[in-house]
Protein backbone atom coordinates (compact mmCIF):
# COMPACT_ATOMS: atom_id res chain seq x y z
CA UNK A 1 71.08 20.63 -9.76
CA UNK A 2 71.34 19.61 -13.31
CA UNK A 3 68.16 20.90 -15.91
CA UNK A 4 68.01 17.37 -16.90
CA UNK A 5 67.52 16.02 -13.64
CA UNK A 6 65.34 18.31 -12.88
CA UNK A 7 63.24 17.79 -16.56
CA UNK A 8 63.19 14.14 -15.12
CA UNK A 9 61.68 15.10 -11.69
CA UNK A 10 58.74 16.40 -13.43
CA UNK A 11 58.16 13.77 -15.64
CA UNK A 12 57.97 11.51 -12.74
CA UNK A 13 55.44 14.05 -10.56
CA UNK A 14 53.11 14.03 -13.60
CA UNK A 15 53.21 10.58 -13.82
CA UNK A 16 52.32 10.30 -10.08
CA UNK A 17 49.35 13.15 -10.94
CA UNK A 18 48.27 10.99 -13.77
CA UNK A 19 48.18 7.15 -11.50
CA UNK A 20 46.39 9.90 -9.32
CA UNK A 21 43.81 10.75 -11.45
CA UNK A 22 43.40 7.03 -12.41
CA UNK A 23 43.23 6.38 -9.29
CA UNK A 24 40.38 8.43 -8.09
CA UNK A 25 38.65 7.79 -11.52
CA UNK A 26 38.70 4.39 -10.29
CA UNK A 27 37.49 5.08 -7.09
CA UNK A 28 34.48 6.35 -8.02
CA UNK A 29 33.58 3.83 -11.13
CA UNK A 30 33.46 1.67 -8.59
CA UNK A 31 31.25 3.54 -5.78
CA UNK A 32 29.28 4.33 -8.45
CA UNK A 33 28.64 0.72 -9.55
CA UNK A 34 27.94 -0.56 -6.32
CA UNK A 35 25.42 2.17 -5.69
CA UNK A 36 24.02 1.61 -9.07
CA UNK A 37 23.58 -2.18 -8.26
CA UNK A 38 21.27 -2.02 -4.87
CA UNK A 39 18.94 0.47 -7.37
CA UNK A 40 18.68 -2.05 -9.88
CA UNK A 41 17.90 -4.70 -7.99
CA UNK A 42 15.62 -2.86 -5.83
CA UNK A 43 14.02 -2.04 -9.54
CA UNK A 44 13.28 -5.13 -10.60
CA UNK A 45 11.40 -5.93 -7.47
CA UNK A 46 8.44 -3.69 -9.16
CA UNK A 47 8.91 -4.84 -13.10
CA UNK A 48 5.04 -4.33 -13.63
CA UNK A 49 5.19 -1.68 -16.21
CA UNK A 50 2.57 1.62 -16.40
CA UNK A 51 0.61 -0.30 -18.68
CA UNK A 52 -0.94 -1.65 -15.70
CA UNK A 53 -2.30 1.26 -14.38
CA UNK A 54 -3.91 2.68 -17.95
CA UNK A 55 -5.22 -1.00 -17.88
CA UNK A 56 -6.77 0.33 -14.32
CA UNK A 57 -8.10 3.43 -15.94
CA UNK A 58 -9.67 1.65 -18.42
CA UNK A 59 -11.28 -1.07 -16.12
CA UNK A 60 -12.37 1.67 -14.18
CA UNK A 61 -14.57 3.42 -16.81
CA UNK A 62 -15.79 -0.06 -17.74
CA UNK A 63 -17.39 -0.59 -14.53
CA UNK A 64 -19.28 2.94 -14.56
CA UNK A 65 -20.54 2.48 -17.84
CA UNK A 66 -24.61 1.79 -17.43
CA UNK A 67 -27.52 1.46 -19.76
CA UNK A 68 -29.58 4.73 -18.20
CA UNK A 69 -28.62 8.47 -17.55
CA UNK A 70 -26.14 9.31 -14.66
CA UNK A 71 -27.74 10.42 -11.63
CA UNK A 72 -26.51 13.54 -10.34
CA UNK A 73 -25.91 14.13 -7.13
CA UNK A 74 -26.66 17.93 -5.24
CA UNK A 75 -23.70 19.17 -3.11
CA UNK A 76 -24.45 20.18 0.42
CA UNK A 77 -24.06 23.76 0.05
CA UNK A 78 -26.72 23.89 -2.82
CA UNK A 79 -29.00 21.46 -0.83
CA UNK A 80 -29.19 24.14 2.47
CA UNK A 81 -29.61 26.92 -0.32
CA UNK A 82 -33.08 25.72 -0.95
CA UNK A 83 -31.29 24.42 -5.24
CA UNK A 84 -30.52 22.71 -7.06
CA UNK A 85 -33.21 20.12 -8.03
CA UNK A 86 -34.20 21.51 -11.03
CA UNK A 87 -33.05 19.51 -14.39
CA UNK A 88 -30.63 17.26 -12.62
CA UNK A 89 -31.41 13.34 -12.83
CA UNK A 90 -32.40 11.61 -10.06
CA UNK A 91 -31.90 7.92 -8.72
CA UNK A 92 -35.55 7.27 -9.70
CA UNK A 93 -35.22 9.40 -13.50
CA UNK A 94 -32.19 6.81 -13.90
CA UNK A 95 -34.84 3.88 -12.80
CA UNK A 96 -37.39 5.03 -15.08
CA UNK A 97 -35.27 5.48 -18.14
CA UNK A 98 -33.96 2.29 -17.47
CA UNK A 99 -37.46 0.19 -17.92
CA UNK A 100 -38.85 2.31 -20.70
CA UNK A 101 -35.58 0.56 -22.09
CA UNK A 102 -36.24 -3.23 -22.10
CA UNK A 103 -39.62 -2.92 -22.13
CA UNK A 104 -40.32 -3.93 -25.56
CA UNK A 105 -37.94 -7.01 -24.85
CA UNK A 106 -39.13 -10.22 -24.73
CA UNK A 107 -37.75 -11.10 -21.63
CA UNK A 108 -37.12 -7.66 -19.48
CA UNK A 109 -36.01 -9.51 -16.55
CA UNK A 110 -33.39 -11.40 -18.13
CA UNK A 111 -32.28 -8.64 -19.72
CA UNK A 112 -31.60 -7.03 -16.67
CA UNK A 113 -29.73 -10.06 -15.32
CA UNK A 114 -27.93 -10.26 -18.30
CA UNK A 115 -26.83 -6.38 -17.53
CA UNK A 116 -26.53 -6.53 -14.55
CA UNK A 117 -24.01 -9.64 -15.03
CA UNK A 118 -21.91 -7.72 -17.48
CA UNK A 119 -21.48 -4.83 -14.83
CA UNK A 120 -20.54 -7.39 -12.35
CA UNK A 121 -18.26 -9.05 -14.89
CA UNK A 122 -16.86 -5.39 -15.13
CA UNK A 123 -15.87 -4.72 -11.80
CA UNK A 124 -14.44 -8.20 -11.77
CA UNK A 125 -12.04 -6.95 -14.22
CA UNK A 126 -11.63 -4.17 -12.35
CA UNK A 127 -10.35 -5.92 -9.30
CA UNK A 128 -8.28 -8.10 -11.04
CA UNK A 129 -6.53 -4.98 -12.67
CA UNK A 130 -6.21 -3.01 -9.50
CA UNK A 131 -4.42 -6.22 -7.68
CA UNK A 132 -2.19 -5.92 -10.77
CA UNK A 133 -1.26 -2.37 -9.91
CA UNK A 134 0.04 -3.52 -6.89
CA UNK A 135 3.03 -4.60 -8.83
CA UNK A 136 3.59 -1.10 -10.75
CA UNK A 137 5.87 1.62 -10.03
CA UNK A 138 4.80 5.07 -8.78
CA UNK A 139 1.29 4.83 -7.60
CA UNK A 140 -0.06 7.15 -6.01
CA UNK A 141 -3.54 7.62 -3.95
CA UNK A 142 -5.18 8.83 -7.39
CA UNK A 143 -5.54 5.31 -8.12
CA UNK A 144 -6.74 4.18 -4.54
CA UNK A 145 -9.53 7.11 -5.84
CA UNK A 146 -10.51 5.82 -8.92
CA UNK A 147 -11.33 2.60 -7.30
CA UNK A 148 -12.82 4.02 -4.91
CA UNK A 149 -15.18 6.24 -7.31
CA UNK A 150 -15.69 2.70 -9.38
CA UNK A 151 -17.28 1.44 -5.63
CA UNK A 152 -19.64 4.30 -5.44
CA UNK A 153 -20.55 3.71 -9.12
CA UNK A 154 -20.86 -0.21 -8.80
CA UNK A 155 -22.86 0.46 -5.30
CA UNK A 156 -25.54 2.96 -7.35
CA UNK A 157 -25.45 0.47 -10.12
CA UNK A 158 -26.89 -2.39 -8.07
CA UNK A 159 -29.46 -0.46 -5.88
CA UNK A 160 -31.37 0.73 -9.77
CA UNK A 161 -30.96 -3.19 -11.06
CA UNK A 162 -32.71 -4.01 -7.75
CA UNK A 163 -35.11 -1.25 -7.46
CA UNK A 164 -35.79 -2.04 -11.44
CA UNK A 165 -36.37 -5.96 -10.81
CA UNK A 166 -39.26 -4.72 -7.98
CA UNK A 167 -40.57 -2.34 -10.45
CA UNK A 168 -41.17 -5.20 -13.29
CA UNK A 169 -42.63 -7.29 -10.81
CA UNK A 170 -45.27 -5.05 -10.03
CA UNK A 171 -46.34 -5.04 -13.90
CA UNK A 172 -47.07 -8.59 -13.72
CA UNK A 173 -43.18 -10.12 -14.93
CA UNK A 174 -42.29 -13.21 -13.20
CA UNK A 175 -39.54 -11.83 -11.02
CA UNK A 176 -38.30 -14.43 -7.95
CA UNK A 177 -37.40 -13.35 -4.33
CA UNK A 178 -34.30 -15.13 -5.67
CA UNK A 179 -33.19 -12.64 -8.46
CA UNK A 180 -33.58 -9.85 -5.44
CA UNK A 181 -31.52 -11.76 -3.11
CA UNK A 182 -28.87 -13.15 -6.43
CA UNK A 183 -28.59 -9.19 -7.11
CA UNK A 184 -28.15 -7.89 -3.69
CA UNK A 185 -25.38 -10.81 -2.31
CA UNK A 186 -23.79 -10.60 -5.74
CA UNK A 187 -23.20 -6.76 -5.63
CA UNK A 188 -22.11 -6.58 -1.76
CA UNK A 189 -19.85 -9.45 -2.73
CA UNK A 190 -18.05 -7.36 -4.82
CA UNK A 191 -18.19 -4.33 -3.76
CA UNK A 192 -16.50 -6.09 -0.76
CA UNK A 193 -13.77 -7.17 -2.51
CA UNK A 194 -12.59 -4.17 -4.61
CA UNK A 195 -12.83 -3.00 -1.07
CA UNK A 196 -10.07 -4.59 0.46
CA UNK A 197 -8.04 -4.53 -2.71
CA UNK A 198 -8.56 -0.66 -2.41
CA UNK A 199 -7.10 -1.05 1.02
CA UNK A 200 -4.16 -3.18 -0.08
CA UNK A 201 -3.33 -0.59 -2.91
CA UNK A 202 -3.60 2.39 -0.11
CA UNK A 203 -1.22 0.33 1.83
CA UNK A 204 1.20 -0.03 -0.85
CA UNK A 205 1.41 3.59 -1.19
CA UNK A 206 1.99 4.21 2.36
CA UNK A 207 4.85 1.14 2.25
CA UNK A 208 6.56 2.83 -0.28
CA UNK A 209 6.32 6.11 1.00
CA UNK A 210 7.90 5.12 4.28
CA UNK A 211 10.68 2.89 2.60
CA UNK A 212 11.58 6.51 0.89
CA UNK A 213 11.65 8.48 3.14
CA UNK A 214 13.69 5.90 5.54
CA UNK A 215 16.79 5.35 1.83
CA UNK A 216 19.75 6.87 3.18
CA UNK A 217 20.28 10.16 1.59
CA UNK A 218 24.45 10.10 1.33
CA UNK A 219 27.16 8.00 2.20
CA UNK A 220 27.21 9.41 5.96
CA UNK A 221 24.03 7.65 6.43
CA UNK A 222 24.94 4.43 5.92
């Protein structure tokens, strides 16, 4: 056998190596777009960017703001201890603080409607930004907590407005059964309703969280 035919052999093998390489290089530009294509599209199912959940943060911290002292709450363990009482605020410190307040308004009572209003405006905002989390990528049940917390808040918040409203009657302001009753349905309303969108964000997680863990993890699981 002839060096020249064999010099030509070789030439031809490394062009077979070379289609081969193409080949496979081919192969797998194309896997790789098709399993690039179900992500995307799976993506832009959940377009709502993180802005929506600093926009949840924030909305969150609106709704706890309040125009008297936090109460503070005593743990359980402290409370069988025979403690901590002393220098905390109570529900009632937070009441008090509250009328010395808007007492030297002319109007106390609308005042307090007009606060207690913007807190309920608040929590509005709140739900609206929480259903708009639904939408956003990677929640997690930290969010289900803040709303959660915001509830708590918004609940405390309407029990002093209430508990104020009695207290200015008793001085002689002109205070209807109706304000009581427009505070009480007002707050339950709500609270209701960031609720059940606290439910439909927990819900979401646990959606998600399933539809992960069910993704096939390689090709031989497909």
């Amino acid at each position: 056998m002839s060096n020249k035919f064999v010099g030509s052999m070789r030439s031809v093998f490394r062009g077979l190596r070379g289609v081969r390489v193409i080949g496979v290089a081919s192969i797998a530009f194309i896997i790789g777009g098709c399993a690039v294509i179900p992500h995307n599209s799976q993506t832009s199912l959940r377009t709502a960017p993180v802005a929506e959940r600093d926009f949840l943060t924030q909305a969150v911290a609106e709704v706890k703001i309040a125009p008297w002292p936090k109460p503070q709450s005593v743990s359980f363990v402290t409370r069988i201890a025979g403690g901590g009482g002393e220098g905390r605020v109570t529900r009632s410190d937070a009441i008090d603080a509250y009328l010395i307040d808007i007492q030297n308004v002319s109007d106390p009572i609308r005042r307090l409607e007009s606060d207690a209003r913007a807190n309920l405006s608040a929590a509005a905002r709140l739900d609206h930004a929480a259903a708009n989390a639904l939408a956003a990528s990677r929640l997690s049940m930290n969010d289900v907590a803040l709303v959660e917390d915001a509830i708590m808040a918004l609940r405390e918040q309407g029990q002093i407005y209430t508990a104020s409203a009695k207290a200015l009657k008793k001085t002689g302001a002109l205070v209807s059964d109706a304000t009581f009753e427009m505070l009480r349905e007002e707050y339950r309303a709500t609270i209701k309703q960031l609720g059940k969108t606290a439910d439909l964000l927990a819900e979401q997680i646990e959606h998600d969280r399933s539809q992960t863990f069910a993704a096939p993890t390689s090709f031989t699981d497909l």
